[in-house]
C-alpha atoms as a PDB file:
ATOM      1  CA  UNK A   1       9.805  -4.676 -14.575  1.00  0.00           C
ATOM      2  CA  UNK A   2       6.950  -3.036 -12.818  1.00  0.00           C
ATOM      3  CA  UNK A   3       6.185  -6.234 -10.902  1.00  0.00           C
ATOM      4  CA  UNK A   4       9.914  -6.433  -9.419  1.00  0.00           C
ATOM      5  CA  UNK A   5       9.397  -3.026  -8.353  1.00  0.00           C
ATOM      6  CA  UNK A   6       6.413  -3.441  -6.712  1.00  0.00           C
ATOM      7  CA  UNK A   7       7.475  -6.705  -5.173  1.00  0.00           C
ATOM      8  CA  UNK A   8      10.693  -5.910  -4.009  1.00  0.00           C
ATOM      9  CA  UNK A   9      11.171  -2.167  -4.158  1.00  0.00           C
ATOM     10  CA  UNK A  10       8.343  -1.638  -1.753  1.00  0.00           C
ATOM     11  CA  UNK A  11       9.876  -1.658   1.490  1.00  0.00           C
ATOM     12  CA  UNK A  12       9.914  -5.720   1.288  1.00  0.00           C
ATOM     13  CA  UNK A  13       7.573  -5.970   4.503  1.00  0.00           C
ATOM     14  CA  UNK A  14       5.198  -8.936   3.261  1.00  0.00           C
ATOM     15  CA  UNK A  15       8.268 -10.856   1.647  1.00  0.00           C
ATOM     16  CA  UNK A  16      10.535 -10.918   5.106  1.00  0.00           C
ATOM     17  CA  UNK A  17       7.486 -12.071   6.682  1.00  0.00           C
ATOM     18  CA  UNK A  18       6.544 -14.534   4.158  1.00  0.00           C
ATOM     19  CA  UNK A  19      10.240 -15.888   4.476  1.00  0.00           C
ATOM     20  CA  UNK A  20      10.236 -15.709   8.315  1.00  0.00           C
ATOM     21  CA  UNK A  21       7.190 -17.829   8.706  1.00  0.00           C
ATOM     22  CA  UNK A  22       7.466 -19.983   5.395  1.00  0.00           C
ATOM     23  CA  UNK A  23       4.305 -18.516   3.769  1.00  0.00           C
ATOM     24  CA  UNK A  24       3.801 -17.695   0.053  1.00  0.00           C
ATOM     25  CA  UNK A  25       4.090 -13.659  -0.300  1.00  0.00           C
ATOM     26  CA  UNK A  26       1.047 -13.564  -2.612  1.00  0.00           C
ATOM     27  CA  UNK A  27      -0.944 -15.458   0.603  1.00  0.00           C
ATOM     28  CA  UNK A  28       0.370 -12.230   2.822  1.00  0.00           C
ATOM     29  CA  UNK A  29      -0.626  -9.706   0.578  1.00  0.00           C
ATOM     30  CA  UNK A  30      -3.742 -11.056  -0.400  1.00  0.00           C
ATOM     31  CA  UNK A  31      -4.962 -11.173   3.595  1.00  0.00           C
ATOM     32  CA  UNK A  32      -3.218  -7.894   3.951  1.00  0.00           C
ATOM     33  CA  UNK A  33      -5.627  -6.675   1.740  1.00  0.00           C
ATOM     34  CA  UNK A  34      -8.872  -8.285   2.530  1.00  0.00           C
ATOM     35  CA  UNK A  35      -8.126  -6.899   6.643  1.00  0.00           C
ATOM     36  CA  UNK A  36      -7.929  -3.698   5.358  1.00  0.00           C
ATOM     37  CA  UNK A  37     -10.882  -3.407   3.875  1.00  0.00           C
ATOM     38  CA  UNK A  38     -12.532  -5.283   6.344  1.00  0.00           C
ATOM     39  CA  UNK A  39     -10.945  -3.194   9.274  1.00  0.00           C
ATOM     40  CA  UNK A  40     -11.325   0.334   7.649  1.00  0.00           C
ATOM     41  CA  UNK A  41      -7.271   0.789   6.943  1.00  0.00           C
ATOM     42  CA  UNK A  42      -5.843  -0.263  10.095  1.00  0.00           C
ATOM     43  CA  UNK A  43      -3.477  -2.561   9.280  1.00  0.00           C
ATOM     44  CA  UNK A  44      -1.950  -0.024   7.790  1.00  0.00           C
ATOM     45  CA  UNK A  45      -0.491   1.338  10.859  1.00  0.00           C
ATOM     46  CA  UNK A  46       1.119  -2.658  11.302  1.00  0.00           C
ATOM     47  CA  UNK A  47       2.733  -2.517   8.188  1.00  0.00           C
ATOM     48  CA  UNK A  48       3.970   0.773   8.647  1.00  0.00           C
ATOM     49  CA  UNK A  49       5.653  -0.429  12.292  1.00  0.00           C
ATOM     50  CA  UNK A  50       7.079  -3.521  10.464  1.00  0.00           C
ATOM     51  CA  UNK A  51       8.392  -0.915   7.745  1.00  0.00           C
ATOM     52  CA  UNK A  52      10.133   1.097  10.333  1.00  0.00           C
ATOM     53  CA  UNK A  53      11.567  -1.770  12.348  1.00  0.00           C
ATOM     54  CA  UNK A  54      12.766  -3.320   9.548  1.00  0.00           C
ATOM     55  CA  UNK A  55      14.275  -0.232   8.056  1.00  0.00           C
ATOM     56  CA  UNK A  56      15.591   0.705  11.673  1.00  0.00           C
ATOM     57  CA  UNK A  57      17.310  -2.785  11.559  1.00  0.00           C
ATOM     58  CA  UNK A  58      19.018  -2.630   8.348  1.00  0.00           C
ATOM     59  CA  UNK A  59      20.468   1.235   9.482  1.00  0.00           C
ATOM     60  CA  UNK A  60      21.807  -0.731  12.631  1.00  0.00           C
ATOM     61  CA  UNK A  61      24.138  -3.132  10.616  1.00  0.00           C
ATOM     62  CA  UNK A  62      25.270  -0.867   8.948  1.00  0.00           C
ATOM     63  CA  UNK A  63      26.084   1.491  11.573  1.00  0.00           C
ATOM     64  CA  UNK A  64      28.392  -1.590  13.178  1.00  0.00           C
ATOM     65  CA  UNK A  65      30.224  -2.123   9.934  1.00  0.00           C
ATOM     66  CA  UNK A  66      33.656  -0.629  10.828  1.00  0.00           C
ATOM     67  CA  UNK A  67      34.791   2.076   8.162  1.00  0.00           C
ATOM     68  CA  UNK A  68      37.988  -0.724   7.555  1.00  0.00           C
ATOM     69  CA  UNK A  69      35.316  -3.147   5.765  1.00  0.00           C
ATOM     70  CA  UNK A  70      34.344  -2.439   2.467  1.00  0.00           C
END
């Protein structure tokens, strides 16, 4: 249960990319974390751009749903 959280309840960043570009998500998270140690924390500041973009995506479908569909 703690794993599906973590996987999918955390803002789902490295999964949409891993589905986008046909990659395994452990491969994504795995390099995610070896940059960021290697960097000092900076692709931190990536992931939290992809977080808002996808977020800021998801809030404009919804937006253009017409209050007729539900």
């Amino acid at each position: 249960m703690l794993k599906q959280y973590i996987e999918k309840g955390l803002f789902g960043v490295c999964q949409k990319i891993g589905d986008k570009f046909n990659i395994s998500t452990h491969r994504i998270r795995l390099y995610f974390i070896y940059t960021s140690f290697l960097t000092f924390g900076s692709p931190i500041f990536i992931y939290l751009i992809c977080l808002f973009w996808l977020n800021f995506k998801a809030y404009k479908r919804e937006a253009k749903k017409s209050i007729w569909e539900l």
